[in-house]
N, C-alpha and C. Protein backbone atom coordinates (compact mmCIF):
# COMPACT_ATOMS: atom_id res chain seq x y z
N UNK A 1 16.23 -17.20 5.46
CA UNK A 1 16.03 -15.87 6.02
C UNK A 1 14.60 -15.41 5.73
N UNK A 2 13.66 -15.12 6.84
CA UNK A 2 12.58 -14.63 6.88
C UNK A 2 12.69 -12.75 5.96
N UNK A 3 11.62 -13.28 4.66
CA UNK A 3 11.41 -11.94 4.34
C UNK A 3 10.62 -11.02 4.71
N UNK A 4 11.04 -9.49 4.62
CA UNK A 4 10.45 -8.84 5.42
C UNK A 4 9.63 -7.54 4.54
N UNK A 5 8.79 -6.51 4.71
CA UNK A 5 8.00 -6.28 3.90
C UNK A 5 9.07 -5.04 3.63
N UNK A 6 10.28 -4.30 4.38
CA UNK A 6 11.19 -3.26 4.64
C UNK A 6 12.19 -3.67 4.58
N UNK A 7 13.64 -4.21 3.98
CA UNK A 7 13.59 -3.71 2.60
C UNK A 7 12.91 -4.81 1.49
N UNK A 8 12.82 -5.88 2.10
CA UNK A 8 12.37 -6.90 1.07
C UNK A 8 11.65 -6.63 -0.17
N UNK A 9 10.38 -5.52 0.23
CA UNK A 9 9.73 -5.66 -0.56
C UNK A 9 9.63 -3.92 -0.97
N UNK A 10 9.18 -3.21 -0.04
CA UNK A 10 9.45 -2.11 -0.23
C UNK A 10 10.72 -1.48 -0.30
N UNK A 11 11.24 -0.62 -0.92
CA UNK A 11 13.06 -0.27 -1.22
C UNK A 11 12.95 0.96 -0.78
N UNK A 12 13.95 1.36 -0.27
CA UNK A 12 14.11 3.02 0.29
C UNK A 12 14.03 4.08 -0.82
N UNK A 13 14.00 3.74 -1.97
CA UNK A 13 13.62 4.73 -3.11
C UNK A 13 12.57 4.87 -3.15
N UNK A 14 11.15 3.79 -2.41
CA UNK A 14 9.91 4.28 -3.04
C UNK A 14 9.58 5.61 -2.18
N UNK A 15 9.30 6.44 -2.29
CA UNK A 15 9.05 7.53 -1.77
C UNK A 15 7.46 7.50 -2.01
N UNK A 16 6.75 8.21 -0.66
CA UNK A 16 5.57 8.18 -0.36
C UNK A 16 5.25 9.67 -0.33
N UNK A 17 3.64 10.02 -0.93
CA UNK A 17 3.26 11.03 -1.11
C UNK A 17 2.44 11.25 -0.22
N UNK A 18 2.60 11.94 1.06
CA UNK A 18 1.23 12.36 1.90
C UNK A 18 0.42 13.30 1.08
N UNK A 19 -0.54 13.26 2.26
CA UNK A 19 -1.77 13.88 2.11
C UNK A 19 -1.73 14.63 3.70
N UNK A 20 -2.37 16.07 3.45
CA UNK A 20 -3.14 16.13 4.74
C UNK A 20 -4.30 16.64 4.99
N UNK A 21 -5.07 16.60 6.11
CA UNK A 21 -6.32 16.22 6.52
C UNK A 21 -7.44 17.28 5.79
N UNK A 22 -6.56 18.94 5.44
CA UNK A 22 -7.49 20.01 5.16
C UNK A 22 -6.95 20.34 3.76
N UNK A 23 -6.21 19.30 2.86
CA UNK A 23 -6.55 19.53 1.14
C UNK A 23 -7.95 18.98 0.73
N UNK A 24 -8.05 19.41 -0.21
CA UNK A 24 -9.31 19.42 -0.83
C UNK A 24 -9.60 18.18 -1.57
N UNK A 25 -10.23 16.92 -1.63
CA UNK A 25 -10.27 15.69 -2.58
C UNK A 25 -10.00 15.92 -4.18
N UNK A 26 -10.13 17.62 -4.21
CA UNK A 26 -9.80 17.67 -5.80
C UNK A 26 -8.12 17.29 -5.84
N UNK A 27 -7.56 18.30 -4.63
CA UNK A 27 -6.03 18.01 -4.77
C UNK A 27 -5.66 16.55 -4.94
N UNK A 28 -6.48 16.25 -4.09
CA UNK A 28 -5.62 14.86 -3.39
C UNK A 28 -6.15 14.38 -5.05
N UNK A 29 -7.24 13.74 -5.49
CA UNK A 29 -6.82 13.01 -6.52
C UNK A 29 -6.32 13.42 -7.64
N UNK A 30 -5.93 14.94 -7.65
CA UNK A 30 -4.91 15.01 -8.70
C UNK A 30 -3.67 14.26 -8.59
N UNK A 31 -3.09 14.68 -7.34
CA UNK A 31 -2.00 13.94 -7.18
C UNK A 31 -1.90 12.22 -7.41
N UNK A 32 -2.83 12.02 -6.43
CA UNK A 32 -3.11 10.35 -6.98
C UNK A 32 -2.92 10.08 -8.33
N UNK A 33 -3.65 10.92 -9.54
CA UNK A 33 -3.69 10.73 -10.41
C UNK A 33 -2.24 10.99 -11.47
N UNK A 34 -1.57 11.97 -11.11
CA UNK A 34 -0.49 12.10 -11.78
C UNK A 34 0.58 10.96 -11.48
N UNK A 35 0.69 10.45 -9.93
CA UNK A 35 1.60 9.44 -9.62
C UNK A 35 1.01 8.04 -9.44
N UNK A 36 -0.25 7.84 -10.40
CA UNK A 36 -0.15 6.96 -10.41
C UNK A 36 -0.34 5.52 -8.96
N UNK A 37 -0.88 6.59 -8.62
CA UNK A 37 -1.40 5.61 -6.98
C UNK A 37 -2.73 5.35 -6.53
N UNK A 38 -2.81 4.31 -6.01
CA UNK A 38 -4.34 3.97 -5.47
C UNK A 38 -4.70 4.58 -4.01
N UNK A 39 -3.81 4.90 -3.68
CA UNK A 39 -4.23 5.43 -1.86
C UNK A 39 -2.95 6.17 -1.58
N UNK A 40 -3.66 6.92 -0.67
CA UNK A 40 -2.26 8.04 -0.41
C UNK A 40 -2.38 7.83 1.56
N UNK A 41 -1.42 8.16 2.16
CA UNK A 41 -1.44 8.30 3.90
C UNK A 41 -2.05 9.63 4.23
N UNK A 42 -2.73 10.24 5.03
CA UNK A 42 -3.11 11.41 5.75
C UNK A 42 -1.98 11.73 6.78
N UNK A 43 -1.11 12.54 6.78
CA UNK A 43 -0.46 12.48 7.81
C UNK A 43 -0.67 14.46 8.38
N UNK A 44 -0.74 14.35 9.69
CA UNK A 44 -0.76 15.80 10.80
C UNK A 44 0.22 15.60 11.37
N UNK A 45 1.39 16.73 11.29
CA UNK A 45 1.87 16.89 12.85
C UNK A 45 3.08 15.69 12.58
N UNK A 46 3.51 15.02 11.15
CA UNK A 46 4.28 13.89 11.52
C UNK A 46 3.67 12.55 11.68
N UNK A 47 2.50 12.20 11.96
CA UNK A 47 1.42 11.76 12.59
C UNK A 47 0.67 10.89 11.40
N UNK A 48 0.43 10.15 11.39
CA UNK A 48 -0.26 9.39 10.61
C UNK A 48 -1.66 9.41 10.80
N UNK A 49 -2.92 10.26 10.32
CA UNK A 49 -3.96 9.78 10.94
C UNK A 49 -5.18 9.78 10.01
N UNK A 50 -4.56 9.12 9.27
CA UNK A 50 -5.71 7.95 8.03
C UNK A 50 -5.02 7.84 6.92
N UNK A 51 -6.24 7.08 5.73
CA UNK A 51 -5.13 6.99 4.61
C UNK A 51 -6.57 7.52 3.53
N UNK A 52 -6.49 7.73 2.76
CA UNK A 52 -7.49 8.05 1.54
C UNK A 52 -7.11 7.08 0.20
N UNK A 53 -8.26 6.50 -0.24
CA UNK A 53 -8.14 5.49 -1.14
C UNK A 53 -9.22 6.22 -2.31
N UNK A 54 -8.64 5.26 -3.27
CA UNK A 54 -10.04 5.28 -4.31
C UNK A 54 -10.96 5.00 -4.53
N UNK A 55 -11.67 4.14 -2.82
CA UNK A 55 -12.29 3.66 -2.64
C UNK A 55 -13.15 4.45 -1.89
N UNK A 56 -12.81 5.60 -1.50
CA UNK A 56 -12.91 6.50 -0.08
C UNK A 56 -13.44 7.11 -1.31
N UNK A 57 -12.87 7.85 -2.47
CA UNK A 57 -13.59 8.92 -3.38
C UNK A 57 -14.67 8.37 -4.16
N UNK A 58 -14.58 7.01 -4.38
CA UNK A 58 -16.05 6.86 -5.13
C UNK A 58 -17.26 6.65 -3.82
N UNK A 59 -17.19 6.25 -2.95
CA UNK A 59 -18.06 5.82 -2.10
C UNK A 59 -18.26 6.84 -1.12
N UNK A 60 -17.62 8.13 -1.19
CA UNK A 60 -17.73 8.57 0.21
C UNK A 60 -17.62 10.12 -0.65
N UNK A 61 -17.34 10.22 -1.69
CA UNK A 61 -17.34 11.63 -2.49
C UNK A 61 -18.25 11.92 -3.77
N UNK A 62 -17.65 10.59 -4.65
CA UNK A 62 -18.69 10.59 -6.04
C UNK A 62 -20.34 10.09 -5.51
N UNK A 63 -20.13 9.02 -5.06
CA UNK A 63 -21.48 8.43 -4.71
C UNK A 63 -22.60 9.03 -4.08
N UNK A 64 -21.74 10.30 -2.97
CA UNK A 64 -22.49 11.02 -2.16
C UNK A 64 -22.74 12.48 -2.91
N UNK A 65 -22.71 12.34 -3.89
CA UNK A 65 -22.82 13.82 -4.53
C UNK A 65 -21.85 14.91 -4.17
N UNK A 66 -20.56 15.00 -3.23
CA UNK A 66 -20.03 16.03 -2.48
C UNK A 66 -18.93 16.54 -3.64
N UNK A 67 -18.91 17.69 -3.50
CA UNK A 67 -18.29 18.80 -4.53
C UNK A 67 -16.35 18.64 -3.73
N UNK A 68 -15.58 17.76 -5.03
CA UNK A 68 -14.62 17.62 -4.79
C UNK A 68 -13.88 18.82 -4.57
N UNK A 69 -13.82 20.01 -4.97
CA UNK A 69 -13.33 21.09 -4.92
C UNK A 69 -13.25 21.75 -3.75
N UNK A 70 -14.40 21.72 -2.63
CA UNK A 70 -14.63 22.05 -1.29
C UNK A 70 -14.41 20.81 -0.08
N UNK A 71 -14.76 19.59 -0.39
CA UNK A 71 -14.30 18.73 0.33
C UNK A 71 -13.13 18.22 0.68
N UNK A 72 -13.04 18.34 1.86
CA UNK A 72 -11.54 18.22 2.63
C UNK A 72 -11.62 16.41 2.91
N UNK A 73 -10.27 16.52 2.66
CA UNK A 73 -9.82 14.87 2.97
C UNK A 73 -9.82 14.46 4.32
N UNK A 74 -9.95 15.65 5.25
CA UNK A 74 -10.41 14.93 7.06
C UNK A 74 -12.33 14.78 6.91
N UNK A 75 -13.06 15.51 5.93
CA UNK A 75 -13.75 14.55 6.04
C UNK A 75 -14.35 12.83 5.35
N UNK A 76 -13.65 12.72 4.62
CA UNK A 76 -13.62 11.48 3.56
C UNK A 76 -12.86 10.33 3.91
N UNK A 77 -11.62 10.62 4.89
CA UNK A 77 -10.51 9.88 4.54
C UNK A 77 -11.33 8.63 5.27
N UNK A 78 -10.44 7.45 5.73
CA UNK A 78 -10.37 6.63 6.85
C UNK A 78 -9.29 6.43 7.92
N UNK A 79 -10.03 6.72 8.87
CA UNK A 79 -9.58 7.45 10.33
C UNK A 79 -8.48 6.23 10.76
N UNK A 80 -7.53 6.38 11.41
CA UNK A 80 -6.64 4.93 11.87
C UNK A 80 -6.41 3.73 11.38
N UNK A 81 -5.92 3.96 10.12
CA UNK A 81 -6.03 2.73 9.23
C UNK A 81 -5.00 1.60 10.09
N UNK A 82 -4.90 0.32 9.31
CA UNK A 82 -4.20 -0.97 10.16
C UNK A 82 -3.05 -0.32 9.21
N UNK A 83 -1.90 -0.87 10.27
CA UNK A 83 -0.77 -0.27 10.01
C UNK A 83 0.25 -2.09 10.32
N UNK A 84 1.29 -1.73 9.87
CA UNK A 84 1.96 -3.02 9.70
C UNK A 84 3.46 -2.57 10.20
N UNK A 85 4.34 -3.16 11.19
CA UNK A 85 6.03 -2.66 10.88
C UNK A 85 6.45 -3.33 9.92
N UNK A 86 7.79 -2.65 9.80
CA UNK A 86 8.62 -2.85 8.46
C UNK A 86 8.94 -4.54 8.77
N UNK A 87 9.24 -4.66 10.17
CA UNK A 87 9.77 -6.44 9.88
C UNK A 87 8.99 -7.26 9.78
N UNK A 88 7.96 -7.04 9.64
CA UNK A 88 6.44 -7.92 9.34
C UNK A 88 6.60 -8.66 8.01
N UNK A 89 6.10 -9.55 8.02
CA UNK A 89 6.02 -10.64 6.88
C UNK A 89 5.09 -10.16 5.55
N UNK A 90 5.36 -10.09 4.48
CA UNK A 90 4.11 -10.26 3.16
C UNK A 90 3.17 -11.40 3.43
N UNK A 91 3.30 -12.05 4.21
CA UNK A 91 2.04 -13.07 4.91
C UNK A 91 1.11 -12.59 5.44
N UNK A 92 2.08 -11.77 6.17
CA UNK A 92 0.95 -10.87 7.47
C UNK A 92 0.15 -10.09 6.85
N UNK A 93 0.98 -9.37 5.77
CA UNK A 93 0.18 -7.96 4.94
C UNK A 93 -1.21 -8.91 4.26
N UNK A 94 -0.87 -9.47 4.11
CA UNK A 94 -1.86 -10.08 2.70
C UNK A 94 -2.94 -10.54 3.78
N UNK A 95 -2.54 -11.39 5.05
CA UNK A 95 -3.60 -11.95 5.99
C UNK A 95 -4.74 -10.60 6.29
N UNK A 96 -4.27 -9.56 6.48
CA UNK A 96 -4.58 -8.34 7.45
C UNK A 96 -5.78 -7.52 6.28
N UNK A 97 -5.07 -7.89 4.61
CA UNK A 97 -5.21 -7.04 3.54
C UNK A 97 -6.90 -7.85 3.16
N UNK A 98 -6.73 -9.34 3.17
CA UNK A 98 -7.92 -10.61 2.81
C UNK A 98 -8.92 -9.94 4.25
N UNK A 99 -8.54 -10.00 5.61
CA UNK A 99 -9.56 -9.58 6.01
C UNK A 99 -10.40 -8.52 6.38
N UNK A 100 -9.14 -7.34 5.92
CA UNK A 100 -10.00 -5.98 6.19
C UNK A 100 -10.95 -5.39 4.54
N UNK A 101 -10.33 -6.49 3.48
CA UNK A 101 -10.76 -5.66 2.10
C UNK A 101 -10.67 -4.67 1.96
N UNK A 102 -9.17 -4.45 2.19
CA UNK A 102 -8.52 -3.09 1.51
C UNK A 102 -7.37 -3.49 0.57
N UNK A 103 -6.85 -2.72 -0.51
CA UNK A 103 -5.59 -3.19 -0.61
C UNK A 103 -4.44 -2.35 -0.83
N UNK A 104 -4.35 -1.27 0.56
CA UNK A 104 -3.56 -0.42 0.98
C UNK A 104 -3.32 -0.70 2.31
N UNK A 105 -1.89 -0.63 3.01
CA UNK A 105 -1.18 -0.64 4.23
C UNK A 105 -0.31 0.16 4.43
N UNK A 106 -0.24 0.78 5.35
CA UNK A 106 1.09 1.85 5.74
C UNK A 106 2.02 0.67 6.70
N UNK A 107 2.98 0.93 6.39
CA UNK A 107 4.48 0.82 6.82
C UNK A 107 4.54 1.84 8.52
N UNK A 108 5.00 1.45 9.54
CA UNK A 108 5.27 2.56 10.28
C UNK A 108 5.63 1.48 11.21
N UNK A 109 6.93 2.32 11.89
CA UNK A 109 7.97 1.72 12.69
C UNK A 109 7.48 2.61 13.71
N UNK A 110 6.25 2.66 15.01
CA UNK A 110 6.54 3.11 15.91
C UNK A 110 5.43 4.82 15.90
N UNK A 111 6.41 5.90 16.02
CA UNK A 111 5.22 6.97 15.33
C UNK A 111 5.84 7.51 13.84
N UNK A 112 7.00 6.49 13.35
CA UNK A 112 8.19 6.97 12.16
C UNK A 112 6.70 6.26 11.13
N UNK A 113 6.86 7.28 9.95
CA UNK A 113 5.58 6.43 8.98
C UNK A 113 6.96 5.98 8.03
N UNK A 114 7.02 4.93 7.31
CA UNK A 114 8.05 4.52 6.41
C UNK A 114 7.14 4.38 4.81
N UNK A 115 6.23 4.15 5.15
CA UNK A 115 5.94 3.70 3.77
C UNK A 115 4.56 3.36 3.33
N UNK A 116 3.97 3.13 2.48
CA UNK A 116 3.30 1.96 1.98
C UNK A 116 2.90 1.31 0.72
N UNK A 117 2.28 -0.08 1.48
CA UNK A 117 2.22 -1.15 0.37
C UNK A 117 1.13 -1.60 0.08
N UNK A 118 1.15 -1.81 -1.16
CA UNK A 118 -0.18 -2.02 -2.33
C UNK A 118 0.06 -4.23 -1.90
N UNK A 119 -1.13 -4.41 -2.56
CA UNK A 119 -1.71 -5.90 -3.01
C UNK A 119 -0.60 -5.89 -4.40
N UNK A 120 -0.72 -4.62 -4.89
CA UNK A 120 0.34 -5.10 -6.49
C UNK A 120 1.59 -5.56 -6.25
N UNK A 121 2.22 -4.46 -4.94
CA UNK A 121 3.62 -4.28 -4.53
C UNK A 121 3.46 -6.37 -3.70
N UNK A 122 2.40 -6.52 -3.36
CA UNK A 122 2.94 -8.38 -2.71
C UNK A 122 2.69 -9.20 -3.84
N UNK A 123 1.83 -8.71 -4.61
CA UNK A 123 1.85 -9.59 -5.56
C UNK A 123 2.78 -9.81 -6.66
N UNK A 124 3.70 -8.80 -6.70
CA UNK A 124 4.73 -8.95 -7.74
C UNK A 124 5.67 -9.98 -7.42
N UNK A 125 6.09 -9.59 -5.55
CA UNK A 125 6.78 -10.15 -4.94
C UNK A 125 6.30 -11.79 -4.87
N UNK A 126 4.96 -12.03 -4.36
CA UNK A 126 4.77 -13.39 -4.40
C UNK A 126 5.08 -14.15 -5.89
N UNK A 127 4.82 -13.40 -6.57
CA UNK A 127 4.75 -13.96 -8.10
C UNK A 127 6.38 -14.33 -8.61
N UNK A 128 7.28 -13.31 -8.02
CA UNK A 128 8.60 -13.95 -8.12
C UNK A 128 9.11 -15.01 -7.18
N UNK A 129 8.63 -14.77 -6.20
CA UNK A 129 9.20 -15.75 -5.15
C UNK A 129 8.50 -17.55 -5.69
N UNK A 130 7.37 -17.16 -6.30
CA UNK A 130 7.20 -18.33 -6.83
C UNK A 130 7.91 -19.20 -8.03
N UNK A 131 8.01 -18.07 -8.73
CA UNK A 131 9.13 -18.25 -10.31
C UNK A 131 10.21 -18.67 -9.64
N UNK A 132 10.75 -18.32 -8.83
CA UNK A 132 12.44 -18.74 -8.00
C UNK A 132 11.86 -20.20 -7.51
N UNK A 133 11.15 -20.81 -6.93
CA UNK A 133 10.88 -21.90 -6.35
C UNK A 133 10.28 -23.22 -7.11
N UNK A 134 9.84 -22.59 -8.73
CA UNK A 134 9.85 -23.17 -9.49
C UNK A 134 10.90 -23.97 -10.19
N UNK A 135 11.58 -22.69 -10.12
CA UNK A 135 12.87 -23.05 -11.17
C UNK A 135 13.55 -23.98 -10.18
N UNK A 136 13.46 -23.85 -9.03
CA UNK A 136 14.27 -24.64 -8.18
C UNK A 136 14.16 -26.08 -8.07
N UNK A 137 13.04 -26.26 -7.98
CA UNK A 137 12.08 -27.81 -8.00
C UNK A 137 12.39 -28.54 -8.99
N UNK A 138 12.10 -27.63 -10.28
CA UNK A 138 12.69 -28.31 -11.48
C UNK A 138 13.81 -28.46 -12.01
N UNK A 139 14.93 -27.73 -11.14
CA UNK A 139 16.59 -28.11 -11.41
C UNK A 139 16.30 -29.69 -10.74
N UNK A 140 15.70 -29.29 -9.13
CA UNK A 140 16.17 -30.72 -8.19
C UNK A 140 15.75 -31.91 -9.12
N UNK A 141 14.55 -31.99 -9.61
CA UNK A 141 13.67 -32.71 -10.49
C UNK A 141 14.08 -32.96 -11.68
N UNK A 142 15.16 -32.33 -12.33
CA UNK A 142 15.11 -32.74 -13.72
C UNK A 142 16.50 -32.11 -13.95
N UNK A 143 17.55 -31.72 -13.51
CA UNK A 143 18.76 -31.28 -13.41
C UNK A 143 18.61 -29.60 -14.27
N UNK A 144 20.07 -29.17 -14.25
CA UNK A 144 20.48 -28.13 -14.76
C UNK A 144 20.24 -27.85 -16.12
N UNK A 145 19.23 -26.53 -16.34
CA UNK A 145 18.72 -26.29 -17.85
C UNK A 145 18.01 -27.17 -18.07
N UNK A 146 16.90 -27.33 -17.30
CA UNK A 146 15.63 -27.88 -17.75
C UNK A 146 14.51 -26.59 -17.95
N UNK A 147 14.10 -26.84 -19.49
CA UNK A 147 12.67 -25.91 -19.35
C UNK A 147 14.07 -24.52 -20.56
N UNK A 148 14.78 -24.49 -20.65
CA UNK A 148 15.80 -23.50 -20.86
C UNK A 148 15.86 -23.71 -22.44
C-alpha cells in the first residue's frame, strides 16, 4: 500500500496555526515561537495565500532592518507557496522540498487547506520506515531475533 503524506504521515490531531496577511511579524513569531514551529500558512478569506517561514524573518525582516512590531506578514510572507494533496507521496514532498530549498509544505485538498509538513515530519517518517525494513532484511537474512 502506497503511503500517503494524509494520514500516513500527518494525523488529524496535528492542528495547524494560521497566520493572516495584516498581523504584525512580532505576532506571528511569537506564536511561532511558543508552538514551537518553523513556518506558519497565511491564510484570507479561507484561502491560502502564502506561508511565512523563519527564513522569511531573518532575510526579509531582521536582515532588512524592518521594525517587527509594524511589519505586516502580507508584506514579508511568500506569496503562493507549492502546495502538495494529502494523497501525494513523502517522495514527492521531499522531491518538491530538495528543489525548491524550503523545508515547509502545505497540505491542501483543492481550496480545503489540511495541513502542513516539515522535512522533520518526513524525516522521522523515512527514518522509521527504514528501521522497519531493516529489521525485516535481517529476520529474512538471519531468522527470528537476530540483533535482539
Amino acid at each position: 500500500m502506497k503511503r500517503t503524506l494524509v494520514p500516513g504521515i500527518v494525523s488529524d490531531t496535528q492542528a495547524f496555526a494560521p497566520l493572516t496577511p495584516h498581523q504584525t511579524v512580532l505576532s506571528a513569531a511569537e506564536m511561532m515561537s511558543d508552538r514551537r514551529i518553523g513556518a506558519a500558512m497565511v491564510v484570507e478569506h479561507g484561502r491560502l495565500v502564502g506561508i511565512f517561514s523563519e527564513r522569511d524573518l531573518l532575510t526579509r525582516v531582521v536582515a532588512q532592518g524592518r521594525n517587527p512590531e509594524t511589519t505586516k506578514i502580507a508584506d514579508v510572507m511568500t506569496l503562493d507557496p507549492h502546495t502538495l494533496p494529502p494523497d501525494a507521496s513523502p517522495r514527492e514532498a521531499l522531491k518538491i522540498m530538495e528543489k525548491g530549498k524550503f523545508r515547509h509544505l502545505p497540505i491542501v485538498d483543492g481550496d480545503q487547506i489540511i495541513a502542513i509538513i516539515s522535512i522533520r515530519d518526513l524525516f522521522a517518517a523515512v527514518n522509521e520506515e527504514l528501521a522497519k525494513d531493516l529489521e525485516q532484511r535481517d529476520t529474512l537474512l538471519f531468522g527470528a531475533g537476530y540483533g535482539a
